[in-house]
Protein backbone atom coordinates (compact mmCIF):
# COMPACT_ATOMS: atom_id res chain seq x y z
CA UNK A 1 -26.26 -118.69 -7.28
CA UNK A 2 -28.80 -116.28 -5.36
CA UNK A 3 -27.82 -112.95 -4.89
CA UNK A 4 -28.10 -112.78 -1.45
CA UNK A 5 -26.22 -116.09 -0.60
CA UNK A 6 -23.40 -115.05 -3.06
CA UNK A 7 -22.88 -111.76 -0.28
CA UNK A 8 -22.94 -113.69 3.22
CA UNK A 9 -19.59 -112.85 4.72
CA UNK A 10 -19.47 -109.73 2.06
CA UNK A 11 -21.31 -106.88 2.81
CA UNK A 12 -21.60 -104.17 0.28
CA UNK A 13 -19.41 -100.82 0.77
CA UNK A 14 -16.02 -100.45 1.98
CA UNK A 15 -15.17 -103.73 1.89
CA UNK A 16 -15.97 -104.26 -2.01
CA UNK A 17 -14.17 -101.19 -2.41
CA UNK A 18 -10.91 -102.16 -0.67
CA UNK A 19 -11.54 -105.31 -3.11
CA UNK A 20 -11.44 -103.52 -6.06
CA UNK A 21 -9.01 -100.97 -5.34
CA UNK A 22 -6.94 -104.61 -4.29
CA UNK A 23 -8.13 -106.02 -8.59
CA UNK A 24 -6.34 -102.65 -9.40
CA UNK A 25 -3.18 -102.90 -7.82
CA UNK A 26 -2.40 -106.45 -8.43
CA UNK A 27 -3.04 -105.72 -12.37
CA UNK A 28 -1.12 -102.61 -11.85
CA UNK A 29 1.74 -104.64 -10.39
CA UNK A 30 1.17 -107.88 -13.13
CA UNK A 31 0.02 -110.70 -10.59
CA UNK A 32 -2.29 -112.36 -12.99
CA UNK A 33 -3.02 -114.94 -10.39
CA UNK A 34 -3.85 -112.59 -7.61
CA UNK A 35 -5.52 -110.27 -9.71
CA UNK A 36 -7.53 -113.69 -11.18
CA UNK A 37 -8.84 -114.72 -7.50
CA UNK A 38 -9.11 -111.31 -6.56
CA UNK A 39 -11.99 -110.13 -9.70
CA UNK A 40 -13.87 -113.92 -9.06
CA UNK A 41 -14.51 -112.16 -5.16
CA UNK A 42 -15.19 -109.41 -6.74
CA UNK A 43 -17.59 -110.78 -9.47
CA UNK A 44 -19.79 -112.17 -6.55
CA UNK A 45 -20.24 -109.43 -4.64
CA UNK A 46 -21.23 -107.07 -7.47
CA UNK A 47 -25.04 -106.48 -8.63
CA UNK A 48 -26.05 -103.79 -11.20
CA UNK A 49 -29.43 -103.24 -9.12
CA UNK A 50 -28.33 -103.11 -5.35
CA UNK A 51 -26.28 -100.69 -3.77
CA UNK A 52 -24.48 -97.65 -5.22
CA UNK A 53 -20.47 -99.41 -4.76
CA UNK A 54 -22.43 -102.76 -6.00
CA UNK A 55 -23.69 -101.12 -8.65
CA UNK A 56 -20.49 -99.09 -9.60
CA UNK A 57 -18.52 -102.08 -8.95
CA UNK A 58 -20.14 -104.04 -11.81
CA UNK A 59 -18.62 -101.45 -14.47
CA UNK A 60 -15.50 -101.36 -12.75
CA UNK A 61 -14.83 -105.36 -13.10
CA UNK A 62 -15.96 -104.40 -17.09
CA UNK A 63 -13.24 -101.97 -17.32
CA UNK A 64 -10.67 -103.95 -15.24
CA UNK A 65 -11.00 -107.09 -17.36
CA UNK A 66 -11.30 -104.96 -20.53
CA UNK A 67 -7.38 -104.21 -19.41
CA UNK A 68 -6.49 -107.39 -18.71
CA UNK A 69 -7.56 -108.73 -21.59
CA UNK A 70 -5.95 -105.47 -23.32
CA UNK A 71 -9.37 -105.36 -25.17
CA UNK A 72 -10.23 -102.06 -23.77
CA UNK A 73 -10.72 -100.21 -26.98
CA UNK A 74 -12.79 -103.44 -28.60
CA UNK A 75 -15.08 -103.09 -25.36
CA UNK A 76 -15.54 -99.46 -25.81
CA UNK A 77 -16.50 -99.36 -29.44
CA UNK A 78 -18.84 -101.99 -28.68
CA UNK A 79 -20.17 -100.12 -25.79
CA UNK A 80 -20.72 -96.96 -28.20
CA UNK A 81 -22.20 -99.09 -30.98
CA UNK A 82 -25.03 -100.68 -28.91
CA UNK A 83 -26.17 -97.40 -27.81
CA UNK A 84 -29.82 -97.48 -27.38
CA UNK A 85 -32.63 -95.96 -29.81
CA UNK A 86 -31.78 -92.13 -29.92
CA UNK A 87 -35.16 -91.28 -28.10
CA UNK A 88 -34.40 -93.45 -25.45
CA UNK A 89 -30.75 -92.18 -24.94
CA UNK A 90 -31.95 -88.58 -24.86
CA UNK A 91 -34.57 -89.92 -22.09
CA UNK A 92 -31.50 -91.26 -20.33
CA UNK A 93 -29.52 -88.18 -20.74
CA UNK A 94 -32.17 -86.29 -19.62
CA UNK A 95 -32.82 -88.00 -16.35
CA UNK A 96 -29.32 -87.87 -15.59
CA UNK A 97 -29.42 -84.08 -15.81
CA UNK A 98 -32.57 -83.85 -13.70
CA UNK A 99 -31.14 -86.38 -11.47
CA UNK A 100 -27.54 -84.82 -11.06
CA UNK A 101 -27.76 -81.73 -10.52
CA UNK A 102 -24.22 -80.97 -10.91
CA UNK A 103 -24.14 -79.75 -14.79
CA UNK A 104 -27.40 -78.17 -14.79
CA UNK A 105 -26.38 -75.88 -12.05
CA UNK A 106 -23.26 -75.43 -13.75
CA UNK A 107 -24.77 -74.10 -16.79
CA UNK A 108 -26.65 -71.69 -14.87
CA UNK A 109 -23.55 -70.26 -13.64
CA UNK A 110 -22.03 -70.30 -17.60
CA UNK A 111 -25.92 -68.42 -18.66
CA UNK A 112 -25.20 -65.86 -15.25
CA UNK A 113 -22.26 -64.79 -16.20
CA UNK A 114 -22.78 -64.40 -19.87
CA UNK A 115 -25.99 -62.40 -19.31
CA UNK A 116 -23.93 -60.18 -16.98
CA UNK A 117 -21.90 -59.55 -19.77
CA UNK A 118 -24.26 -59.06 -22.62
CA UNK A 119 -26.41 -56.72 -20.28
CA UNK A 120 -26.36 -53.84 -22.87
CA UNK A 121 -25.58 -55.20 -25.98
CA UNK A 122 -27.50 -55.35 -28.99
CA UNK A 123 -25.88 -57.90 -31.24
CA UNK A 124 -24.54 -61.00 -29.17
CA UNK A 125 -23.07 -63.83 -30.38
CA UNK A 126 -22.92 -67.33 -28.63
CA UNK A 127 -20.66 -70.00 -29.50
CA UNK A 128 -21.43 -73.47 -28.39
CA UNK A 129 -19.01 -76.05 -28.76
CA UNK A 130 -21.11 -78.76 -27.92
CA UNK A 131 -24.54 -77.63 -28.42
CA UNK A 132 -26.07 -80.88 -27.54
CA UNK A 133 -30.72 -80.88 -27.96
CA UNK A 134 -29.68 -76.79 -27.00
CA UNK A 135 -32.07 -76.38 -24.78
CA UNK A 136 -29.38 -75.10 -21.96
CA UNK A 137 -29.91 -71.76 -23.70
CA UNK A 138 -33.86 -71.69 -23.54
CA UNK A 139 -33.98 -69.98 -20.68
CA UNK A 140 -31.58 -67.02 -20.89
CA UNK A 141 -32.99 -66.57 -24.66
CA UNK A 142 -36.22 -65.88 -22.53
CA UNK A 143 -34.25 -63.69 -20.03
CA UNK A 144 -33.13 -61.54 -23.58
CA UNK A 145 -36.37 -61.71 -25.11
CA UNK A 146 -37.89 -59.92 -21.82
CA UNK A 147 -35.54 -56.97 -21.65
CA UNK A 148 -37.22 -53.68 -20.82
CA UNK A 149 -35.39 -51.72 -24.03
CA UNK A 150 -36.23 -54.73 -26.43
CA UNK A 151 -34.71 -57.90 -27.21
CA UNK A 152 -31.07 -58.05 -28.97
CA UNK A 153 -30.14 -59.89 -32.14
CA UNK A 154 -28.59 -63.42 -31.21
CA UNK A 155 -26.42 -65.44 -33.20
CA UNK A 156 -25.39 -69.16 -32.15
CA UNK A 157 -23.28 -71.14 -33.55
CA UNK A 158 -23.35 -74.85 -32.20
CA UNK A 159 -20.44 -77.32 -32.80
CA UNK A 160 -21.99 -80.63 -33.07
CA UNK A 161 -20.24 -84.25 -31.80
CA UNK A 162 -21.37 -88.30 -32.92
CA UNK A 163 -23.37 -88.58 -29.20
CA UNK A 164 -25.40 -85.52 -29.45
CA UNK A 165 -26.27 -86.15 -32.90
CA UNK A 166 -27.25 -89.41 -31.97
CA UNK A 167 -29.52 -88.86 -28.94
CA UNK A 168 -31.32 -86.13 -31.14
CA UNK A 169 -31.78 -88.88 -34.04
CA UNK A 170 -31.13 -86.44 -36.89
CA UNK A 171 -28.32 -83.85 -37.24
CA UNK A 172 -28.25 -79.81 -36.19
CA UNK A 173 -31.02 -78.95 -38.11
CA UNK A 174 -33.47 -80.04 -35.14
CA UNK A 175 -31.70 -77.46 -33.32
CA UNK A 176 -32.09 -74.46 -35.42
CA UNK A 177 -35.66 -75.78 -36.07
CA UNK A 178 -36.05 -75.08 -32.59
CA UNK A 179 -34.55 -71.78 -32.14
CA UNK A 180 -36.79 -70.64 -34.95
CA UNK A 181 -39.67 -71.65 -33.16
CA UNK A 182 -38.23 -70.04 -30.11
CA UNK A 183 -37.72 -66.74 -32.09
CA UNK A 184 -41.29 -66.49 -33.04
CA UNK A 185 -43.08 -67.46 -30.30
CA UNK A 186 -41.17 -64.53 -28.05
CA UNK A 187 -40.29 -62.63 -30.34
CA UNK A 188 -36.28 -62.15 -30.45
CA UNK A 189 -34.38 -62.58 -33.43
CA UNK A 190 -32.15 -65.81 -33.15
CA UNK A 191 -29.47 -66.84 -36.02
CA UNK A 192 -28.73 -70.45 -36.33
CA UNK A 193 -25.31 -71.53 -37.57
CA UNK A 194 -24.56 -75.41 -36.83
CA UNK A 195 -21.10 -76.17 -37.18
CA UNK A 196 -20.99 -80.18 -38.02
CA UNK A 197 -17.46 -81.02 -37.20
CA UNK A 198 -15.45 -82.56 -34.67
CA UNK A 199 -14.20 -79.67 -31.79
CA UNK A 200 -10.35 -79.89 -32.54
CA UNK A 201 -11.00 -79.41 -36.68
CA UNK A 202 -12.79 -76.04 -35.82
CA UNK A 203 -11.20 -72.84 -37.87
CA UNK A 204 -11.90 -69.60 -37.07
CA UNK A 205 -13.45 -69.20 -40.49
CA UNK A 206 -16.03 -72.47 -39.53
CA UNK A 207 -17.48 -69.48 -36.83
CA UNK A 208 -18.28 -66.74 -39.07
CA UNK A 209 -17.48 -63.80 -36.47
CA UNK A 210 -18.67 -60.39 -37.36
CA UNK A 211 -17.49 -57.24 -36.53
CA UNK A 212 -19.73 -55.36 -33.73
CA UNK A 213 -20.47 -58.42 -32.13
CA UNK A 214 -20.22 -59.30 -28.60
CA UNK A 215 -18.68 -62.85 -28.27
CA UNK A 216 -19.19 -65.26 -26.14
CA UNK A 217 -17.92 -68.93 -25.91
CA UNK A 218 -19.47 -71.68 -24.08
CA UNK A 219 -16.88 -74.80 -23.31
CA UNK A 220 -19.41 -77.15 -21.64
CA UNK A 221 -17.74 -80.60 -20.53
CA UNK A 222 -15.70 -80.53 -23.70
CA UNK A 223 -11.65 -80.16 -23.24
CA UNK A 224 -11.41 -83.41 -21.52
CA UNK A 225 -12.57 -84.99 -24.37
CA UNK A 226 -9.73 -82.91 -26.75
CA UNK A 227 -6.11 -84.59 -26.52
CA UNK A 228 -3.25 -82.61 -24.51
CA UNK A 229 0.69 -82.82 -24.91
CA UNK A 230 0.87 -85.88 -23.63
CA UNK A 231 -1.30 -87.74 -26.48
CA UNK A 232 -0.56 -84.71 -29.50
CA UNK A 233 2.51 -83.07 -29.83
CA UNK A 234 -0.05 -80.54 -31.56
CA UNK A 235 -1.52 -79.99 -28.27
CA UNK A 236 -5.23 -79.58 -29.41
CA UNK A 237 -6.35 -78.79 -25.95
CA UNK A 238 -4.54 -75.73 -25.76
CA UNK A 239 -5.06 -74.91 -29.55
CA UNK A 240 -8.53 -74.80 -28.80
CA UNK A 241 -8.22 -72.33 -26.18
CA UNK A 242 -5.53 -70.06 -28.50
CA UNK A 243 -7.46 -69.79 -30.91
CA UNK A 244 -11.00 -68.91 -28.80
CA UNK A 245 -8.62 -65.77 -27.73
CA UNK A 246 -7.69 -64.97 -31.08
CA UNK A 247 -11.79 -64.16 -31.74
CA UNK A 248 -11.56 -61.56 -28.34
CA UNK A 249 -14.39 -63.07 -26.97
CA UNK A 250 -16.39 -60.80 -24.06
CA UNK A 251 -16.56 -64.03 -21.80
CA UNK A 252 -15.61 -67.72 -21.96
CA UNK A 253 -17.42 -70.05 -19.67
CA UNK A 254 -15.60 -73.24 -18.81
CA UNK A 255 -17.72 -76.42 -16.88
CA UNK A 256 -15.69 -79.66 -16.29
CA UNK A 257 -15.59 -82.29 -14.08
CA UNK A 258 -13.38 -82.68 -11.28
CA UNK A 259 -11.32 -85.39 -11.66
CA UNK A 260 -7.82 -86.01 -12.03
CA UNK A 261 -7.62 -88.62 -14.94
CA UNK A 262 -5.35 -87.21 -17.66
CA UNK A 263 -1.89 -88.26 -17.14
CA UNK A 264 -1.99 -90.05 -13.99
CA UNK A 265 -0.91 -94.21 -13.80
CA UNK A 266 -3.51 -96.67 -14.37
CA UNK A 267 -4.03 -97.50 -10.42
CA UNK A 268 -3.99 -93.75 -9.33
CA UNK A 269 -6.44 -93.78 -12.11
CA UNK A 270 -8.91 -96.15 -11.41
CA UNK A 271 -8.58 -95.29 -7.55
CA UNK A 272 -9.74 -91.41 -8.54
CA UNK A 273 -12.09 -92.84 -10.71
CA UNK A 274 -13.92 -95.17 -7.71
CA UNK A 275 -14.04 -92.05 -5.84
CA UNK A 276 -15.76 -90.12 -7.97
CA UNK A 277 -18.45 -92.54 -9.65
CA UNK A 278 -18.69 -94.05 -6.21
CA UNK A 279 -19.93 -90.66 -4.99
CA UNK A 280 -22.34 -89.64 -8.26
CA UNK A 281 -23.91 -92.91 -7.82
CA UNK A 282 -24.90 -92.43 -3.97
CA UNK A 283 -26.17 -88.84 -4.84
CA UNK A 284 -28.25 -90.86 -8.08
CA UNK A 285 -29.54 -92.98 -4.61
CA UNK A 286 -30.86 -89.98 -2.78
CA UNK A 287 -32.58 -88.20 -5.10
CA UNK A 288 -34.15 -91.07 -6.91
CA UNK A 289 -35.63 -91.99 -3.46
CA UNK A 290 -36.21 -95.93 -4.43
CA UNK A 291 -33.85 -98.91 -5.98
CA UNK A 292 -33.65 -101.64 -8.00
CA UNK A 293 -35.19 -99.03 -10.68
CA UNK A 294 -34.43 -99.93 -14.51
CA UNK A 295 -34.65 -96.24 -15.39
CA UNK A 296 -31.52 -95.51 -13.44
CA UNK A 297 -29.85 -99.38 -14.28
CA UNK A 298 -30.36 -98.00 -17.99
CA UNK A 299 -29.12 -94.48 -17.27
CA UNK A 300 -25.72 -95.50 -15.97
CA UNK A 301 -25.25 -98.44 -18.18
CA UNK A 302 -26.00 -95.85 -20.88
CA UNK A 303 -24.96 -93.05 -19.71
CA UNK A 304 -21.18 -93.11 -17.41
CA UNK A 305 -20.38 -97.09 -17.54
CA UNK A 306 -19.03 -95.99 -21.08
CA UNK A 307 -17.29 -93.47 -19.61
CA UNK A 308 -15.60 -95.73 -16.27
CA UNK A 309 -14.68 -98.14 -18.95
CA UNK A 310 -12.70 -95.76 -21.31
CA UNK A 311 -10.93 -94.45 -18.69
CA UNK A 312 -9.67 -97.61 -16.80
CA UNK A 313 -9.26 -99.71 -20.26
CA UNK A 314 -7.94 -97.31 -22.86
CA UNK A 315 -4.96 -95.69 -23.12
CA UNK A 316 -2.88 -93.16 -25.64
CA UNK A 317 -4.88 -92.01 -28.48
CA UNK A 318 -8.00 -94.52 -27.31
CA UNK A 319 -7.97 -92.84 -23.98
CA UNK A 320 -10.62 -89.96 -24.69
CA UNK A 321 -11.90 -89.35 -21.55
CA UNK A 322 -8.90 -87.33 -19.91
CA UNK A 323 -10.35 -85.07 -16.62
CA UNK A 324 -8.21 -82.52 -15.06
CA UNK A 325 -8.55 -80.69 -11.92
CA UNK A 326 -9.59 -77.00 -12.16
CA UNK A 327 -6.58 -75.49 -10.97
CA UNK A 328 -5.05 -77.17 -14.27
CA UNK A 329 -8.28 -75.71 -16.40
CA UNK A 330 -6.59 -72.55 -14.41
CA UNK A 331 -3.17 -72.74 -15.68
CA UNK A 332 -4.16 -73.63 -19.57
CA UNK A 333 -6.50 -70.82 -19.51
CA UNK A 334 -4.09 -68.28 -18.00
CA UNK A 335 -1.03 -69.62 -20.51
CA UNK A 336 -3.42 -68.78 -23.60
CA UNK A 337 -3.56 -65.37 -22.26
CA UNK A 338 -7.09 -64.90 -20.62
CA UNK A 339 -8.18 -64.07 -17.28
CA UNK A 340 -10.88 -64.66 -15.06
CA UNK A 341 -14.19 -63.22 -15.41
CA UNK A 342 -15.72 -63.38 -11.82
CA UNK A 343 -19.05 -65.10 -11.41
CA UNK A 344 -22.14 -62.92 -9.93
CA UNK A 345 -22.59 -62.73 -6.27
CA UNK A 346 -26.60 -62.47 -7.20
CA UNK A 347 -26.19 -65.79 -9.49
CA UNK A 348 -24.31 -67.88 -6.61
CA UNK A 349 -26.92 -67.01 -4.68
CA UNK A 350 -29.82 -67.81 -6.59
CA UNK A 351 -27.39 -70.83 -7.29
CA UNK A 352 -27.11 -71.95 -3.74
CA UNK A 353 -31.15 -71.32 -3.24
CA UNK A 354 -32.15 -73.81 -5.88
CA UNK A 355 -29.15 -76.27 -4.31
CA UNK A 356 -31.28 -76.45 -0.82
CA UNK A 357 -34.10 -77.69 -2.58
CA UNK A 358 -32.22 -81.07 -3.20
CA UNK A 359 -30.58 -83.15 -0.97
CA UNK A 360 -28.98 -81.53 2.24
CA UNK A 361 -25.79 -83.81 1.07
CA UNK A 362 -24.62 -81.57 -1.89
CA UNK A 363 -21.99 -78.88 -1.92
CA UNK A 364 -21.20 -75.68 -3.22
CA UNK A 365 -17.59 -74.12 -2.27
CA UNK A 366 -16.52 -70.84 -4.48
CA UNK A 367 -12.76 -71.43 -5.05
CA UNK A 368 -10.18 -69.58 -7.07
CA UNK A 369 -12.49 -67.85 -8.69
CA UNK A 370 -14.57 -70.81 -9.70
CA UNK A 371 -18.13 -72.14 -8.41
CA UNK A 372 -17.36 -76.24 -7.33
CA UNK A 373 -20.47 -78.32 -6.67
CA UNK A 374 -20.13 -81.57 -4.80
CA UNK A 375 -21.81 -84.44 -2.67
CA UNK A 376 -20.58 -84.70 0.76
CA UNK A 377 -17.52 -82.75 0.02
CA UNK A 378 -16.35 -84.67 -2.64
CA UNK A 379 -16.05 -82.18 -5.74
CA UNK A 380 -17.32 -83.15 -8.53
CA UNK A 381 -17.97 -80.58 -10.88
CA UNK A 382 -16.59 -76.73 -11.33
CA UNK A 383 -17.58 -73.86 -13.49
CA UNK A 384 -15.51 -70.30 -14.49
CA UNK A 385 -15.79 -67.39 -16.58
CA UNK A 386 -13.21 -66.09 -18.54
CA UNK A 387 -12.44 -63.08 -20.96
């Protein structure tokens, strides 16, 4: 059936919305034969080129049939094992960085605060725990490399994970093939030390911490992927963060999304989850300026429909992608003893300046200590510093 027949009476946005959120409950509440004539609307008024809740309503369905079906976890493996070619994932990753500006602005409050911190010190020491292609570091390295008294020594260690490995198509050794090259084209010294292990199985003798050092720890859109108390009576979450304060780190810097997703009921779920895809895929809209694009079709097929499917599909130990709010992030942080480290007035500043220069729709509120970024109020990612 055409496209644009199949929407006559059906117009994209609140109305598909109210649909899904309508899939949701009835499958929340077991009526299979609502919830049946309820996803066949919904499957006609759904199109993964047209408008952002058409788009994002696609994935959804995925994810809400996935739990029907009580396939979720078969869908998601499959989902991960299809991934595309690694250089055309890391293209996809990349865009969505560009794109989004949300993480890349958090990691330039995570590099402001940890150059505040290492202003004077001569041996520094930066552990990654999901050093990704590394390049978030590039340009403080440069900022190091440029001091007036000469550059320090730098040691990183980078934790690796299966998707970064992946989208680099070969293992850490690309990444300390690159600091090298960094090292001797500026001239700073720069230790490599990759770490090829899953977060959670990370001892403190895996970091190699030496004395005279000044530590600092980098927990970049990782804890939500770490199992709490309510999956691991080990609590790995919170191990992770006992035994970062065990090395006396200078500064932590913590950047997670803003979502409430860990231990909430499936429809609470997939209602916070609409919310906040629904609003990362109308930012996507404004700053790619032009639709029906199969660069950004293959970015958030790639990309967060992976994501939107774990969380609405999966649950216990399958359930990886758990999100919690910052004042949560607060309250783990706090129990394993640290406190906050406040972010530079200069940095949220220069923060805010490069902010203007995309769309008039995003936000930036400083709360509790932390620096949230949004799009049209809706919060969507937050970043802290800690020692």
């Amino acid at each position: 059936m055409d496209k644009e027949v199949s929407l006559q009476g059906f117009p994209p946005g609140n109305d598909l919305k109210q649909l899904l959120i309508a899939c949701a409950k009835a499958l929340s509440d077991n009526k299979m034969d609502d919830f049946d004539k309820l996803i066949e609307k919904a499957r006609d008024a759904v199109y993964v080129r047209g408008e952002p809740m058409q788009r994002l309503g696609a994935y959804m369905i995925q994810g809400l049939l996935a739990r029907k079906l009580s396939k979720g976890t078969d869908i998601y493996r499959v989902l991960k094992t299809i991934k595309p070619k690694s250089e055309i994932l890391l293209f996809h990753m990349q865009s969505l960085y560009e794109i989004c500006p949300y993480l890349k602005f958090c990691y330039w409050a995570a590099k402001g605060a940890i150059a505040e911190a290492m202003n004077n010190e001569d041996h520094i020491h930066i552990i990654d725990f999901k050093i990704g292609q590394g390049t978030q570091w590039i340009s403080l390295l440069e900022k190091l490399a440029a001091r007036p008294g000469g550059a320090p020594h730098v040691r990183i260690t980078g934790i690796d994970d299966l998707v970064s490995e992946h989208a680099r198509g070969e293992g850490l050794g690309v990444v300390g093939r690159q600091f090298a090259t960094f090292s001797e084209k500026f001239n700073i010294p720069i230790e490599f030390n990759g770490v090829p292990d899953f977060a959670q199985n990370v001892t403190r003798d895996m970091l190699h911490v030496r004395p005279g050092e000044a530590l600092a720890v980098n927990l970049a859109m990782l804890l939500h992927l770490i199992p709490d108390e309510s999956v691991d009576v080990n609590n790995p979450r919170d191990g992770i963060l006992r035994m970062v304060k065990s090395l006396s780190p200078k500064v932590v810097t913590l950047i997670e999304q803003e979502s409430n997703t860990n231990t909430t009921s499936f429809y609470h779920r997939f209602v916070e989850s609409l919310e906040y895809y629904l609003a990362m895929f109308k930012s996507i809209d404004d700053n790619m300026k032009y639709r029906s694009s199969n660069d950004r079709m293959n970015m958030e097929r790639h990309i967060l429909a992976m994501d939107m499917v774990n969380v609405i599909a999966c649950e216990g130990n399958e359930r990886v992608k758990r999100h919690e709010l910052f004042n949560k992030w607060k309250f783990r942080l706090t129990s394993a003893g640290f406190s906050q480290y406040p972010l530079s007035t200069f940095v949220n500043f220069e923060i805010k300046r490069e902010l203007g220069s995309h769309s008039k729709h995003h936000t930036l509120v400083e709360k509790d200590g932390a620096l949230i970024l949004g799009w049209k109020g809706r919060n969507l990612i937050s970043a802290s510093a800690w020692h």
